[in-house]
N, C-alpha and C. Protein backbone atom coordinates (compact mmCIF):
# COMPACT_ATOMS: atom_id res chain seq x y z
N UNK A 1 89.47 85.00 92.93
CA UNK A 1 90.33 86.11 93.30
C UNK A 1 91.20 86.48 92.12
N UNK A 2 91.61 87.73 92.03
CA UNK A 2 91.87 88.17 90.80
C UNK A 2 93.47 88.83 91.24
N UNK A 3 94.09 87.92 91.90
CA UNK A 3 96.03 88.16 91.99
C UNK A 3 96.60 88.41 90.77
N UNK A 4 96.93 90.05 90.98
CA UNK A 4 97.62 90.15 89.38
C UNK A 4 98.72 89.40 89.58
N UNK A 5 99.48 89.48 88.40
CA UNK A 5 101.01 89.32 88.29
C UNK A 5 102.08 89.95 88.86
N UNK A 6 103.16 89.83 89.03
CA UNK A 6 104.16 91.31 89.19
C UNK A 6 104.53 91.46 88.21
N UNK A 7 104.40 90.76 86.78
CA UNK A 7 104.78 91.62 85.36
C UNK A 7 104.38 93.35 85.16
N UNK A 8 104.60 93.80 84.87
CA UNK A 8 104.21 95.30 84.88
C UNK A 8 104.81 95.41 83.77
N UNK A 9 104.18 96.78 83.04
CA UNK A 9 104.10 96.97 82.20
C UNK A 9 104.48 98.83 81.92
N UNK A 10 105.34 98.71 82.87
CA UNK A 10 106.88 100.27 82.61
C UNK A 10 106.17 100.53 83.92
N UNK A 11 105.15 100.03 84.80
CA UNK A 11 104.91 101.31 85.72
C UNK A 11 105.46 100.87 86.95
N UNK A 12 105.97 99.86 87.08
CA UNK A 12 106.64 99.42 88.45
C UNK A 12 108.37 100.18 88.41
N UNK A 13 108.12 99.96 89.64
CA UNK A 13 109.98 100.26 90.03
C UNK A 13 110.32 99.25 91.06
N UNK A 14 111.74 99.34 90.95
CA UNK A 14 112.41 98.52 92.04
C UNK A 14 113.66 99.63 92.87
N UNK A 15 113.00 100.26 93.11
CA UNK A 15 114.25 101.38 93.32
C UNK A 15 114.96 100.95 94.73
N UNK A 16 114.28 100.08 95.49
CA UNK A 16 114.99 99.76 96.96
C UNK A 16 114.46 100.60 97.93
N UNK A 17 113.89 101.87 98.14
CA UNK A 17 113.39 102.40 98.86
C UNK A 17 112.90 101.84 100.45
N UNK A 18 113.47 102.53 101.58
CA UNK A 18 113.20 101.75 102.45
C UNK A 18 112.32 102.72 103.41
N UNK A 19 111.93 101.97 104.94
CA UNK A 19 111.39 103.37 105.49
C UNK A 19 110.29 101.98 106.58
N UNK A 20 110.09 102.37 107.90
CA UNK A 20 109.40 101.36 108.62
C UNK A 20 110.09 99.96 108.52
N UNK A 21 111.31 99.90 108.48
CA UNK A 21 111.84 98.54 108.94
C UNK A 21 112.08 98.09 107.71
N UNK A 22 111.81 98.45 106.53
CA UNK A 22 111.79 97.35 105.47
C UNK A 22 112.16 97.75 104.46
N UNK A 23 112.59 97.18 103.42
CA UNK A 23 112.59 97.75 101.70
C UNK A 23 112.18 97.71 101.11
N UNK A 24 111.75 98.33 100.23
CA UNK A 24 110.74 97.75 99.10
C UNK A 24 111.49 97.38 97.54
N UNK A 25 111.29 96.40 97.26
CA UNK A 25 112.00 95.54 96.90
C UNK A 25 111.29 95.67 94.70
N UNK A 26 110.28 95.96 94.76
CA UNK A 26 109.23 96.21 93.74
C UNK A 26 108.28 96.39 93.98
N UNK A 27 107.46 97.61 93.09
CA UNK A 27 106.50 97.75 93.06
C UNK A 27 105.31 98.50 91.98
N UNK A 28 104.37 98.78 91.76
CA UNK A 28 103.58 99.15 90.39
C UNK A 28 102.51 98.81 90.04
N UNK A 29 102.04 98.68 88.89
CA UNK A 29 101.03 98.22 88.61
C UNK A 29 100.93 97.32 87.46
N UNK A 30 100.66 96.15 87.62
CA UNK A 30 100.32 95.01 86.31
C UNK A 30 99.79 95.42 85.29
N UNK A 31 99.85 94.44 84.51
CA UNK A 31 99.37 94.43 83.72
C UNK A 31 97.50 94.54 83.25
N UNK A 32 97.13 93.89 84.56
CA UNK A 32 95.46 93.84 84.75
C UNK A 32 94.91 95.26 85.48
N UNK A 33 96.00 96.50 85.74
CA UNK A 33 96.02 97.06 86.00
C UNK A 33 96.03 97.27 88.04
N UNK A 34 96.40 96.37 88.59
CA UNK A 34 96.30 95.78 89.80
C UNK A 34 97.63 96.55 90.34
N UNK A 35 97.08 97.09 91.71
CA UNK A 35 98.93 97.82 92.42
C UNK A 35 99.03 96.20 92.91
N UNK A 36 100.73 96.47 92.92
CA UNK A 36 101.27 95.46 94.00
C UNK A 36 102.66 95.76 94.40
N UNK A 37 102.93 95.52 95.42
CA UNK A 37 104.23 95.88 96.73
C UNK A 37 104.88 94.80 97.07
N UNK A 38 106.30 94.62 96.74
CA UNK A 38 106.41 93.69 97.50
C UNK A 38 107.52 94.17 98.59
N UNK A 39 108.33 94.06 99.59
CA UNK A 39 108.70 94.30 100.99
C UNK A 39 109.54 93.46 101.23
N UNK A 40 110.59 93.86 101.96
CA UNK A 40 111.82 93.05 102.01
C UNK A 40 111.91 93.36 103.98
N UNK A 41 111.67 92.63 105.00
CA UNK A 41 111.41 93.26 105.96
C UNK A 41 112.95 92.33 106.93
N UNK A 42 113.25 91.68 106.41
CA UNK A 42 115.18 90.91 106.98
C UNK A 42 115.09 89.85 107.53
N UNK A 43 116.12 89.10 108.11
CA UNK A 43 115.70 87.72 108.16
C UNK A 43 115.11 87.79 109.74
N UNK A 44 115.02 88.53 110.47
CA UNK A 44 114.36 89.20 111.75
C UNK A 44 112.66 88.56 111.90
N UNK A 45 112.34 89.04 110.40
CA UNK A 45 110.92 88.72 110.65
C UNK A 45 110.52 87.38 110.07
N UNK A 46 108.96 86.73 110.90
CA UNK A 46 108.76 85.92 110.44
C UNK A 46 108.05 85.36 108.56
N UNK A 47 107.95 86.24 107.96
CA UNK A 47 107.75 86.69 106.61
C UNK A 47 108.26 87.21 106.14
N UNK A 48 110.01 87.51 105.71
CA UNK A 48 110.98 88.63 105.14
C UNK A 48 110.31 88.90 103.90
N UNK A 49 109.89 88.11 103.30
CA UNK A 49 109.14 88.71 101.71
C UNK A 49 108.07 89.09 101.97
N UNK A 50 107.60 90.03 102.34
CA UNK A 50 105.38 90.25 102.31
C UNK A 50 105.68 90.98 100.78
N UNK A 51 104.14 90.92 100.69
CA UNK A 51 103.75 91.90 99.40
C UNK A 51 102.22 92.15 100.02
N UNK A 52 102.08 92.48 99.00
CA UNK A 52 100.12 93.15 99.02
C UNK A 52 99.78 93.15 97.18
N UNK A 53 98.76 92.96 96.84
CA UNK A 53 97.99 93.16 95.65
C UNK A 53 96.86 93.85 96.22
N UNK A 54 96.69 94.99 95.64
CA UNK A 54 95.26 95.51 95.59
C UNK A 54 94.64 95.79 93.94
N UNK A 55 93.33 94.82 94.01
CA UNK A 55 93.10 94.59 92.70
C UNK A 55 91.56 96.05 92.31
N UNK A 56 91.62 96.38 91.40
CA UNK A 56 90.41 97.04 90.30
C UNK A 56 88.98 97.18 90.76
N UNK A 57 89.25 95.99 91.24
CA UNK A 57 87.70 95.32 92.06
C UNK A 57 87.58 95.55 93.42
N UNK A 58 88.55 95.82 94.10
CA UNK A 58 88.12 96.08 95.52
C UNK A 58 88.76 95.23 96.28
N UNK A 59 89.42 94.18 95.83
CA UNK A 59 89.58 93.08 96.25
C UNK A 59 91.07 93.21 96.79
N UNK A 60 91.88 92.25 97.28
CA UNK A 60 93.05 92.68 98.06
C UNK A 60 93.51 91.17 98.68
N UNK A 61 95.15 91.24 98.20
CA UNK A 61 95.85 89.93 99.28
C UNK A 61 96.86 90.54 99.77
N UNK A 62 96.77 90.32 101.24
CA UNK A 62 98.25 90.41 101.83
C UNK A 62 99.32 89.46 102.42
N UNK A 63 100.23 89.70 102.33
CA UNK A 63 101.18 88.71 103.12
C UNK A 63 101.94 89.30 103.71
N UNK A 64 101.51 89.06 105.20
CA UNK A 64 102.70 90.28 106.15
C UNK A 64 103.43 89.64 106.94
N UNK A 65 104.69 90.88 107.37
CA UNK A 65 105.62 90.21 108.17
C UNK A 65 105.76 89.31 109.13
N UNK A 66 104.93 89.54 109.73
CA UNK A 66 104.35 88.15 111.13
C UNK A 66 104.01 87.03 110.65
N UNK A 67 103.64 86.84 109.40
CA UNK A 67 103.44 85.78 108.77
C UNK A 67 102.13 85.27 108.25
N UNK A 68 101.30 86.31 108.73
CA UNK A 68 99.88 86.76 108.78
C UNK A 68 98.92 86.97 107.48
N UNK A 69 98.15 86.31 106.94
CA UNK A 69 97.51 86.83 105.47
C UNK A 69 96.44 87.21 105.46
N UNK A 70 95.75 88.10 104.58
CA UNK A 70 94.76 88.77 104.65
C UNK A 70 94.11 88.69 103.57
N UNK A 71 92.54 88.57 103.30
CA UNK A 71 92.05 88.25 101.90
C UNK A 71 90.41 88.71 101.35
N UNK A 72 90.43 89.86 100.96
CA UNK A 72 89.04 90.15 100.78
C UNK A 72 88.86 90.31 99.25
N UNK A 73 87.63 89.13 98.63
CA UNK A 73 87.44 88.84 97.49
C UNK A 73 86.25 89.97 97.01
């Protein structure tokens, strides 16, 4: 599996943006050229940090609020 980094390389932001319960906390694209999100959803949920990577390849990890992960290589 090909999990970028969250290093980015000028194209991420962290602007705080919120909207559906949550904030977004950072987000952009790596360095391997990979989006990734990460989500600030409060201490409410059982996962306050999720993110997502969606990689080049098709490929994809999630970590969601319920606590729930998702993984297609």
């Amino acid at each position: 599996m090909t999990k970028g980094s969250s290093s980015s390389s000028g194209a991420g932001s962290s602007s705080g943006s919120s909207g559906g319960g949550y904030t977004t906390t950072s987000s952009g694209t790596n360095d391997q050229g990979n989006h990734y999100c990460h989500r600030d959803y409060g201490s409410g949920a059982s996962n306050s940090n999720s993110y997502h990577y969606s990689n080049q390849n098709g490929s994809y990890y999630y970590s969601n609020p319920n606590a729930s992960h998702a993984r297609r290589l």
